[in-house]
PDB file of N, CA and C in Angstrom:
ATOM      1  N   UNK A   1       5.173  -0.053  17.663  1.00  0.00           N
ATOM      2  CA  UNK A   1       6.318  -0.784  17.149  1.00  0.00           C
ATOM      3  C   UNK A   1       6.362  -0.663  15.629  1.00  0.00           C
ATOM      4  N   UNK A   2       7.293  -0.241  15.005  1.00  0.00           N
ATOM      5  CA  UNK A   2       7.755  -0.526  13.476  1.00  0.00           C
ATOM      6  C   UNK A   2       7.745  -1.483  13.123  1.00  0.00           C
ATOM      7  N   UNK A   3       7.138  -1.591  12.234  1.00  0.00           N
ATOM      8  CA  UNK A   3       6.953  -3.030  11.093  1.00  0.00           C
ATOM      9  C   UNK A   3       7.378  -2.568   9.977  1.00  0.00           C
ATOM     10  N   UNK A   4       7.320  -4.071   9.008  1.00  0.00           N
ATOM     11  CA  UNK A   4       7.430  -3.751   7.354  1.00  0.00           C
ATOM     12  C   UNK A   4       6.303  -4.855   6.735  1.00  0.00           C
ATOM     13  N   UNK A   5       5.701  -4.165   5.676  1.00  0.00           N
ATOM     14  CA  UNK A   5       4.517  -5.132   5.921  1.00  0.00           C
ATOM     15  C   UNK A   5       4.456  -5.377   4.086  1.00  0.00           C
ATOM     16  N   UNK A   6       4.468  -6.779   3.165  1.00  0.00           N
ATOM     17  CA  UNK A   6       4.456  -6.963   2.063  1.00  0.00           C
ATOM     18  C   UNK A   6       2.522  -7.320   1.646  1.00  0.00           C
ATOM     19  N   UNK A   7       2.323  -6.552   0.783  1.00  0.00           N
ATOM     20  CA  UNK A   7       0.619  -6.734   0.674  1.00  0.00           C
ATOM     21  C   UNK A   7       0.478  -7.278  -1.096  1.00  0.00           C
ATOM     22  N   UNK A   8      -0.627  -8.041  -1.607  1.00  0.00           N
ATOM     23  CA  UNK A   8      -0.837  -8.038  -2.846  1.00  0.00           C
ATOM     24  C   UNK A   8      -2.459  -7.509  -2.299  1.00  0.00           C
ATOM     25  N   UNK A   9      -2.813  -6.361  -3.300  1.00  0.00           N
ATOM     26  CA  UNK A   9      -3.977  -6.133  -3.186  1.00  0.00           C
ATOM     27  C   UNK A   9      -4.446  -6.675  -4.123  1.00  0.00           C
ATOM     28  N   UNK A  10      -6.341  -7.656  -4.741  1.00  0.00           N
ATOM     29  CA  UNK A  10      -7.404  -7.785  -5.340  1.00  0.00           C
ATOM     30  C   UNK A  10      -8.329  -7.197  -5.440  1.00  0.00           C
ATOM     31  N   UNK A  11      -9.005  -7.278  -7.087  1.00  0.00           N
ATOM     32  CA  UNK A  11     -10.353  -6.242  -6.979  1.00  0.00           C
ATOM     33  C   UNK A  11      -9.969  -5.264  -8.156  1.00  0.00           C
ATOM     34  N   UNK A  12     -10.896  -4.371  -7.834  1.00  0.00           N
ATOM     35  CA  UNK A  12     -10.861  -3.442  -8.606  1.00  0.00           C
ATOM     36  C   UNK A  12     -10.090  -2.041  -8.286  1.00  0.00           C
ATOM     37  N   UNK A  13      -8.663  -2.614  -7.940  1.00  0.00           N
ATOM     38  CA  UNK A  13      -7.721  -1.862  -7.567  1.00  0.00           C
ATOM     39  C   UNK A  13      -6.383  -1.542  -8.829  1.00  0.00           C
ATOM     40  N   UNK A  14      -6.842  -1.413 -10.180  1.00  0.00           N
ATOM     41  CA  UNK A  14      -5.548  -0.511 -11.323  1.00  0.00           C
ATOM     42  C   UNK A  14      -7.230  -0.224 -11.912  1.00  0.00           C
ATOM     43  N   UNK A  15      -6.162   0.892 -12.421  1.00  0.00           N
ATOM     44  CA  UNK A  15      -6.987   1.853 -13.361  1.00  0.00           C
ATOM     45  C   UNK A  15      -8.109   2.728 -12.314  1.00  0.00           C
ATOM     46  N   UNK A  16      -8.497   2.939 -11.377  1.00  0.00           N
ATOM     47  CA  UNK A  16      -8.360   3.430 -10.266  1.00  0.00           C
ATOM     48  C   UNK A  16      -8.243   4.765  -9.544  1.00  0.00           C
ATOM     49  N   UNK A  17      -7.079   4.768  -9.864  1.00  0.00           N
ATOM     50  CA  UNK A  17      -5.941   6.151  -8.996  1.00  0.00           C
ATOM     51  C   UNK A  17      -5.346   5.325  -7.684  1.00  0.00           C
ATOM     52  N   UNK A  18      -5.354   3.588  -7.422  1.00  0.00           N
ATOM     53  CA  UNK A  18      -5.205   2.754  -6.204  1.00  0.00           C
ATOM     54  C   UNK A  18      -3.224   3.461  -5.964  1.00  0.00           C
ATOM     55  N   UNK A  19      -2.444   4.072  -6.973  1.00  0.00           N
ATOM     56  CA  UNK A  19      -0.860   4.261  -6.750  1.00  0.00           C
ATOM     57  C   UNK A  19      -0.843   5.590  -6.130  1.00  0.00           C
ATOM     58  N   UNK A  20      -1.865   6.136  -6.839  1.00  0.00           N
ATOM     59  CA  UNK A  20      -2.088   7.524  -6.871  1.00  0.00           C
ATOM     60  C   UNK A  20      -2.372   7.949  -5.181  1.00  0.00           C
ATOM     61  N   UNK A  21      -3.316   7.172  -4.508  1.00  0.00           N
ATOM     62  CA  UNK A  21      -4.002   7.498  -3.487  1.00  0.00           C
ATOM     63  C   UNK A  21      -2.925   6.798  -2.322  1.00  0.00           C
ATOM     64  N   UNK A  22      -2.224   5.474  -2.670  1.00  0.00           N
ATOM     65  CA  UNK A  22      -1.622   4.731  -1.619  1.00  0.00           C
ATOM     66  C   UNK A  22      -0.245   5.930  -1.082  1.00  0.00           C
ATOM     67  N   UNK A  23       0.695   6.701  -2.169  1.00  0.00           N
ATOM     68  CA  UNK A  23       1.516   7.569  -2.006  1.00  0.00           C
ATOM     69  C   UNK A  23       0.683   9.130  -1.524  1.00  0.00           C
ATOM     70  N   UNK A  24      -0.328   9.026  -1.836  1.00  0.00           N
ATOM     71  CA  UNK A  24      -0.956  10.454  -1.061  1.00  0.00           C
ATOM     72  C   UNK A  24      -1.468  10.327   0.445  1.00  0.00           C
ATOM     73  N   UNK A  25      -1.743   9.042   0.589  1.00  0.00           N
ATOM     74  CA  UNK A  25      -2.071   8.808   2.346  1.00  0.00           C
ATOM     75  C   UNK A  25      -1.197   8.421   3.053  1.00  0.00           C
ATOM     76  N   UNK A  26       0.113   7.651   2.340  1.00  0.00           N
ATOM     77  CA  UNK A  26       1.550   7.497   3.327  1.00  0.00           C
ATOM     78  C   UNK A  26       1.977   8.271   3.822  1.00  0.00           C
ATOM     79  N   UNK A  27       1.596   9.901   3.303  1.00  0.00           N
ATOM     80  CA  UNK A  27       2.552  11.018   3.988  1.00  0.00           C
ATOM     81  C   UNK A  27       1.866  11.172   5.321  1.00  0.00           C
ATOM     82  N   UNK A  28       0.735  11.588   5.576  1.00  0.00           N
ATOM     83  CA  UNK A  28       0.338  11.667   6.757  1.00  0.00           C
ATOM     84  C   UNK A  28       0.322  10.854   8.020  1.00  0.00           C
ATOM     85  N   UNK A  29       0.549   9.062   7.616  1.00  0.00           N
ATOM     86  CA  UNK A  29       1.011   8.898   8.166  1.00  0.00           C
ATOM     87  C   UNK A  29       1.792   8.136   8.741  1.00  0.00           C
ATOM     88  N   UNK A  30       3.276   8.915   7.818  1.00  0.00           N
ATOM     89  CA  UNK A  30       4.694   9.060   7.748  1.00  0.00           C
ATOM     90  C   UNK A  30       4.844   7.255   7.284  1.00  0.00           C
ATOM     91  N   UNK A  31       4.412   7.105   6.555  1.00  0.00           N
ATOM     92  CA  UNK A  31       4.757   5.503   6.099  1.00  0.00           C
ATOM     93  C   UNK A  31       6.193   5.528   4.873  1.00  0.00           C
ATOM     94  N   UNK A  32       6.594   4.781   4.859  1.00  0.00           N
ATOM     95  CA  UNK A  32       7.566   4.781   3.792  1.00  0.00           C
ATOM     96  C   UNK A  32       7.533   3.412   3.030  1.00  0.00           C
ATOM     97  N   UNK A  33       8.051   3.385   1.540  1.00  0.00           N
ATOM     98  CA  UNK A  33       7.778   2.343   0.937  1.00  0.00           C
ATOM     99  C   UNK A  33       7.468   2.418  -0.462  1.00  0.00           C
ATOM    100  N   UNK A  34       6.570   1.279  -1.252  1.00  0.00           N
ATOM    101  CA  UNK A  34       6.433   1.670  -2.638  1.00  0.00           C
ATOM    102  C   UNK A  34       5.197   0.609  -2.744  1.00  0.00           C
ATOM    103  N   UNK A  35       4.215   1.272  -4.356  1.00  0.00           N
ATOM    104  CA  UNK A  35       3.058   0.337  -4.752  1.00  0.00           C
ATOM    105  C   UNK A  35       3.317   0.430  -6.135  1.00  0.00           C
ATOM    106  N   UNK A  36       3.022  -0.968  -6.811  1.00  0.00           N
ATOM    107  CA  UNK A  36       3.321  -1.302  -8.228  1.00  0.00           C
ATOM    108  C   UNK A  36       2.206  -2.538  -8.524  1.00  0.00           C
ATOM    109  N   UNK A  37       1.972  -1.608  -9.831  1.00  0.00           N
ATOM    110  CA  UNK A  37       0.691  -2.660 -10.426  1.00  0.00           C
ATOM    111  C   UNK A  37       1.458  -4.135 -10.956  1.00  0.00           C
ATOM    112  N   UNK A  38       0.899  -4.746 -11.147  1.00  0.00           N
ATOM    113  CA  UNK A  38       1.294  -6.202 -11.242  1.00  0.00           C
ATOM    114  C   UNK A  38       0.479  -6.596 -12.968  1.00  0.00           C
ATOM    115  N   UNK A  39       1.018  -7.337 -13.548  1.00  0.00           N
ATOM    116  CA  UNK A  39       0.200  -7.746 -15.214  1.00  0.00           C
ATOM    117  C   UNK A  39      -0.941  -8.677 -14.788  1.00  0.00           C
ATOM    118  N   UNK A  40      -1.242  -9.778 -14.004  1.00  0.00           N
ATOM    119  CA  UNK A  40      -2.448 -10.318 -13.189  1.00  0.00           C
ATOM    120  C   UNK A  40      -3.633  -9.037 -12.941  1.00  0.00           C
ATOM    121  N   UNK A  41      -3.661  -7.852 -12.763  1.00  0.00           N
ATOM    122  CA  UNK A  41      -4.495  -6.833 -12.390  1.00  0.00           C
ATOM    123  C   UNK A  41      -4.394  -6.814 -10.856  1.00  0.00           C
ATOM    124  N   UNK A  42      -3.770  -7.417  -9.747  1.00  0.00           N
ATOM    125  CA  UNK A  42      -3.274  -6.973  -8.812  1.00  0.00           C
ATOM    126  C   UNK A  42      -2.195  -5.721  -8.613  1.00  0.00           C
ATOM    127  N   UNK A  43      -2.274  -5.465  -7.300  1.00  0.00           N
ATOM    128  CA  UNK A  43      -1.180  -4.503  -6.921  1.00  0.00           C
ATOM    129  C   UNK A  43      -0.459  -5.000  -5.638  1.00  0.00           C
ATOM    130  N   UNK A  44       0.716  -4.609  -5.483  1.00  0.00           N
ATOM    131  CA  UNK A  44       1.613  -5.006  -5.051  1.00  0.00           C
ATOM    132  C   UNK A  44       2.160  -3.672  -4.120  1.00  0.00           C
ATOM    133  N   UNK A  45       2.069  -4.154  -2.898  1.00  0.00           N
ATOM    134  CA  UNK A  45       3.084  -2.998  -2.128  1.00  0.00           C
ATOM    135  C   UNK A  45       3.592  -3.181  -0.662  1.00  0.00           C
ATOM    136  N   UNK A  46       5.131  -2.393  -0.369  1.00  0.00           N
ATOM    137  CA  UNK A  46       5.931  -2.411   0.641  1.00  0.00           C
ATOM    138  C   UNK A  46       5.136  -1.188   1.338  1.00  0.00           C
ATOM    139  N   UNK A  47       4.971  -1.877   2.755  1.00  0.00           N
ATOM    140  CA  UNK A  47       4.834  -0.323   3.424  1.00  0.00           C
ATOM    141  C   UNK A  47       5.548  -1.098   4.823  1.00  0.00           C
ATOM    142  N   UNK A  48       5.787   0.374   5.312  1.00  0.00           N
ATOM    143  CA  UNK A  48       6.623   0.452   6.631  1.00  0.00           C
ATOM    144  C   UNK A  48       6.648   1.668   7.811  1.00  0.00           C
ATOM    145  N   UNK A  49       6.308   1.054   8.929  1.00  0.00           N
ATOM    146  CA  UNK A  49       5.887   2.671  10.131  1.00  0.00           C
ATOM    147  C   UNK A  49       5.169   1.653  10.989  1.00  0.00           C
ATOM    148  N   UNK A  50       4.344   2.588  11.551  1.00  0.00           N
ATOM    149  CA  UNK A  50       4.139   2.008  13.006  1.00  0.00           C
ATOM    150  C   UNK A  50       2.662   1.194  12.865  1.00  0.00           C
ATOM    151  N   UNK A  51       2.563  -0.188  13.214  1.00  0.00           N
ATOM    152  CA  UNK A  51       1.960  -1.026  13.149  1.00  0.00           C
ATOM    153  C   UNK A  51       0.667  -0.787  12.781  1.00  0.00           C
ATOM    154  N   UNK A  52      -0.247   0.571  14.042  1.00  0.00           N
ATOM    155  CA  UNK A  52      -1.400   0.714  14.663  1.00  0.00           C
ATOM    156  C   UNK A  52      -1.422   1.630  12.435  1.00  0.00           C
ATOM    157  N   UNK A  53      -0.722   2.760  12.538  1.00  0.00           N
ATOM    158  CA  UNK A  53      -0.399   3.508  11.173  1.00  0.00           C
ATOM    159  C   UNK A  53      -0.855   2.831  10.126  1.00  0.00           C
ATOM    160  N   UNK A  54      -0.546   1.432   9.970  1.00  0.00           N
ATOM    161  CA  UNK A  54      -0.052   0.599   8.255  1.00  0.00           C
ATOM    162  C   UNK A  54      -1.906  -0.156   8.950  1.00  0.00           C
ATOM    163  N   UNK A  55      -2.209  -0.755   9.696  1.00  0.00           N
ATOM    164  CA  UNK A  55      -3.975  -0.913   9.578  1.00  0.00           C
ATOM    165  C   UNK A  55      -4.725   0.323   9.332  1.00  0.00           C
ATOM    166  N   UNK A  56      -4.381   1.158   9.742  1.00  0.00           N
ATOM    167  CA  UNK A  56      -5.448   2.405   9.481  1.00  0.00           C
ATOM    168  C   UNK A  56      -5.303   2.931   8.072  1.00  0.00           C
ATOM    169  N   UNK A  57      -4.018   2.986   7.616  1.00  0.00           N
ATOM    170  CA  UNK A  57      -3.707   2.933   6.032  1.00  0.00           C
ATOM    171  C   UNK A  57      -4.359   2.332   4.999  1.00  0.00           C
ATOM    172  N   UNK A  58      -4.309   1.235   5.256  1.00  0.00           N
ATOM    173  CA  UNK A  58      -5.123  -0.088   4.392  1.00  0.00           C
ATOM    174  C   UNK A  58      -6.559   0.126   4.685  1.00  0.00           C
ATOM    175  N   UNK A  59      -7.284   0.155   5.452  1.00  0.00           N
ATOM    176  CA  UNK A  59      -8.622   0.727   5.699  1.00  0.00           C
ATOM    177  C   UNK A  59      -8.746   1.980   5.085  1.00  0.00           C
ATOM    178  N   UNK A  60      -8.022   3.045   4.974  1.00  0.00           N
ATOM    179  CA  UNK A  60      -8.113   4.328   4.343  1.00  0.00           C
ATOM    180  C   UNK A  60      -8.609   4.203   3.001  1.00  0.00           C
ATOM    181  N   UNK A  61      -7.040   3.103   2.748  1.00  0.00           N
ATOM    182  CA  UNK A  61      -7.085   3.025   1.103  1.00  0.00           C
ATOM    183  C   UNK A  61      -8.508   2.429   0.482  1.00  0.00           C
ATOM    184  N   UNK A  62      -8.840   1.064   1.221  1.00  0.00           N
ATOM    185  CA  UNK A  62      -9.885   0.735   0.859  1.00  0.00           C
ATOM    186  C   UNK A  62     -11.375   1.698   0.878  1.00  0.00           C
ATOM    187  N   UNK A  63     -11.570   2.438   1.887  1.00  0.00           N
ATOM    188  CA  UNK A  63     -12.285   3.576   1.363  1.00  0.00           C
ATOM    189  C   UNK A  63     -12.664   4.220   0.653  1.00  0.00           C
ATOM    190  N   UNK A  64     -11.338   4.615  -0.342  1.00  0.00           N
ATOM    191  CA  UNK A  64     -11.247   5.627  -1.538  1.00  0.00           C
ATOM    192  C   UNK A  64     -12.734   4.997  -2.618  1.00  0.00           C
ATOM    193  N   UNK A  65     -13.180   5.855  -3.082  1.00  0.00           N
ATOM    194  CA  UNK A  65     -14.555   5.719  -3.946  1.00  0.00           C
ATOM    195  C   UNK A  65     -14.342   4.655  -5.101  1.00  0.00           C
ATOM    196  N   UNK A  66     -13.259   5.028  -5.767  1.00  0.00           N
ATOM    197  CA  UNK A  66     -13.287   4.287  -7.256  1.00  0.00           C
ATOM    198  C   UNK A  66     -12.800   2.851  -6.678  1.00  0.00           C
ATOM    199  N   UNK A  67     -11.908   2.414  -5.209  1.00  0.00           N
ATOM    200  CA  UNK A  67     -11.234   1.453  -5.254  1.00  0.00           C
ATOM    201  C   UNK A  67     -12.333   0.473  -4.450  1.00  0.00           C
ATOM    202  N   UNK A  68     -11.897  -0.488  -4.935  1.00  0.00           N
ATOM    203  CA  UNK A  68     -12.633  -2.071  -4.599  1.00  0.00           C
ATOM    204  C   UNK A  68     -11.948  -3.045  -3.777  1.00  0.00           C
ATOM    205  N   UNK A  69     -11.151  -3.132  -2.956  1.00  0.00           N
ATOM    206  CA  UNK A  69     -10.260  -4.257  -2.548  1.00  0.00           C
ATOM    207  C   UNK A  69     -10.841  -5.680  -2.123  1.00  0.00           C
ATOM    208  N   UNK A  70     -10.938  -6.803  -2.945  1.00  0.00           N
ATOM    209  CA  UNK A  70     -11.735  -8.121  -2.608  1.00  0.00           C
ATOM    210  C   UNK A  70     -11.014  -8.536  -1.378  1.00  0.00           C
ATOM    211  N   UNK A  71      -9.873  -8.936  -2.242  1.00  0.00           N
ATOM    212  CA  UNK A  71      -8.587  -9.741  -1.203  1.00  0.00           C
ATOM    213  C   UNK A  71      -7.406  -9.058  -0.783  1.00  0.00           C
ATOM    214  N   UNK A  72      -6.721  -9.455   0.162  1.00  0.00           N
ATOM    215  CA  UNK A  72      -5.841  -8.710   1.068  1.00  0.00           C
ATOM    216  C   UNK A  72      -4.932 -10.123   1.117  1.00  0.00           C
ATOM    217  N   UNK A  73      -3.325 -10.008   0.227  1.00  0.00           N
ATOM    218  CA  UNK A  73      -2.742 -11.034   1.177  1.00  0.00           C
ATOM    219  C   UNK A  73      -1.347 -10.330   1.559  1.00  0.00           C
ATOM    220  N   UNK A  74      -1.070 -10.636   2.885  1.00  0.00           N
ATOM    221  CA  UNK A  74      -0.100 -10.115   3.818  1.00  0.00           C
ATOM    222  C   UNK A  74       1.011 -10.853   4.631  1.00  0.00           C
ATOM    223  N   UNK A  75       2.260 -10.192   4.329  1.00  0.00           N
ATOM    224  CA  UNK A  75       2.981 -11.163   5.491  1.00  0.00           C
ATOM    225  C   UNK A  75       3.854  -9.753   6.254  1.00  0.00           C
ATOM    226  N   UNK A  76       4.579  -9.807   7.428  1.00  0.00           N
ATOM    227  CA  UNK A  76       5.207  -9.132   7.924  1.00  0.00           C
ATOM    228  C   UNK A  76       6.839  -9.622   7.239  1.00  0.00           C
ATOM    229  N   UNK A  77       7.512  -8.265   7.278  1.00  0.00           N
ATOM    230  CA  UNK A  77       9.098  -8.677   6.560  1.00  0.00           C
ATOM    231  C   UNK A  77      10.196  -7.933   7.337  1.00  0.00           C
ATOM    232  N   UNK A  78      11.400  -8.411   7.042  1.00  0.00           N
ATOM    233  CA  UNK A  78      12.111  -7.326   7.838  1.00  0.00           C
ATOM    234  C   UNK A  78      12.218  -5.934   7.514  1.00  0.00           C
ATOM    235  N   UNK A  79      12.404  -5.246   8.463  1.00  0.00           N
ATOM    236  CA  UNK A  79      12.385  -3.574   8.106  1.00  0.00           C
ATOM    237  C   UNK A  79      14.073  -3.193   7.190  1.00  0.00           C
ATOM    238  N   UNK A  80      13.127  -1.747   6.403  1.00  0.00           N
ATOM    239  CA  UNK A  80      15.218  -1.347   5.360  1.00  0.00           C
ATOM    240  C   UNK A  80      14.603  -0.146   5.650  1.00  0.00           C
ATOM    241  N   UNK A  81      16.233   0.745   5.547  1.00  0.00           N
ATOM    242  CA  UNK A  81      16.248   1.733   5.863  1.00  0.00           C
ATOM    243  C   UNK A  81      15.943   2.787   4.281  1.00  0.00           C
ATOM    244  N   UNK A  82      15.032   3.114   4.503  1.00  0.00           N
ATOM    245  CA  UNK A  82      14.537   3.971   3.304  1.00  0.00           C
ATOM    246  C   UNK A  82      13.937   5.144   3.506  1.00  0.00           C
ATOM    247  N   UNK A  83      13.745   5.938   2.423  1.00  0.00           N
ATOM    248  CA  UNK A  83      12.740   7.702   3.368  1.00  0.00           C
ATOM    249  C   UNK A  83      11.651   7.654   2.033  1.00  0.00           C
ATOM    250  N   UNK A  84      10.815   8.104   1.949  1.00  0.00           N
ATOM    251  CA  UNK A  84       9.443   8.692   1.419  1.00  0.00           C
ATOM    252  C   UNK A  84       8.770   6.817   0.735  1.00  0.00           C
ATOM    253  N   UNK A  85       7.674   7.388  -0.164  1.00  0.00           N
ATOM    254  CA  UNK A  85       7.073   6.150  -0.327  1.00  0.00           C
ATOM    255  C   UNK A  85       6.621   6.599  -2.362  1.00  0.00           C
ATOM    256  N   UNK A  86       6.915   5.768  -2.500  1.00  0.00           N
ATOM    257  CA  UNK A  86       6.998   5.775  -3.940  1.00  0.00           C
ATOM    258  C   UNK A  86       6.352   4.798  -4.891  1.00  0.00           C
ATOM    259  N   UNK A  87       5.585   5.237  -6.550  1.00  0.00           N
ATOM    260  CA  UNK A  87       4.757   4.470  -6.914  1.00  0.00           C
ATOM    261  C   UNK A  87       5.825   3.928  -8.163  1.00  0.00           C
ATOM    262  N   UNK A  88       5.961   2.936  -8.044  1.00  0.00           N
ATOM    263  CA  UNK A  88       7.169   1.932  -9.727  1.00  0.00           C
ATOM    264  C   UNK A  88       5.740   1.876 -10.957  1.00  0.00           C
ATOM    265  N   UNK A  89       6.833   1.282 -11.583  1.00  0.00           N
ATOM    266  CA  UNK A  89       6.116   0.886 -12.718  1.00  0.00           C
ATOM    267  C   UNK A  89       5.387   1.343 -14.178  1.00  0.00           C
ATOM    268  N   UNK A  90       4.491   1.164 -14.705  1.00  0.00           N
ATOM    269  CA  UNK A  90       3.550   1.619 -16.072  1.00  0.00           C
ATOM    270  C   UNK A  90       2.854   3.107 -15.719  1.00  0.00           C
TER     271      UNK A  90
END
């Protein structure tokens, strides 16, 4: 099932490559959406695709070597019609 899923990531997630890596693992798989650093030192991001997809994503990301993720906060949102996944901001 398609979801849309709003996340603030914690930790030692800017300065990183945390924008860099979240738009290089959406393609594979096929997520769409956007990640933007926040002035708090959080990050902030829309993702959207298939449920089982957006957990295995977030586990991916947290993987990556340089990144740290403490806290995870999440809500489900309604889905928009959009194509690729994109990083805003500084």
């Amino acid at each position: 099932m398609k979801i849309r899923k709003h996340f603030y990531f914690s930790g030692r997630v800017q300065g990183v490559g945390f924008r860099f890596w979240a738009k290089t693992l959406a393609q594979p798989y096929g997520l769409t959406g956007w990640v933007d650093n926040l002035w708090d030192g959080r990050v902030e991001m829309e993702v959207q695709g298939e449920a089982s997809d957006i957990r295995d994503y977030v586990e991916e990301l947290g993987n990556q070597r340089f990144i740290s993720i403490d806290g995870i906060e999440s809500k489900q949102i309604p889905l928009k019609d959009e194509y690729g996944f994109r990083s805003r901001g500084y």
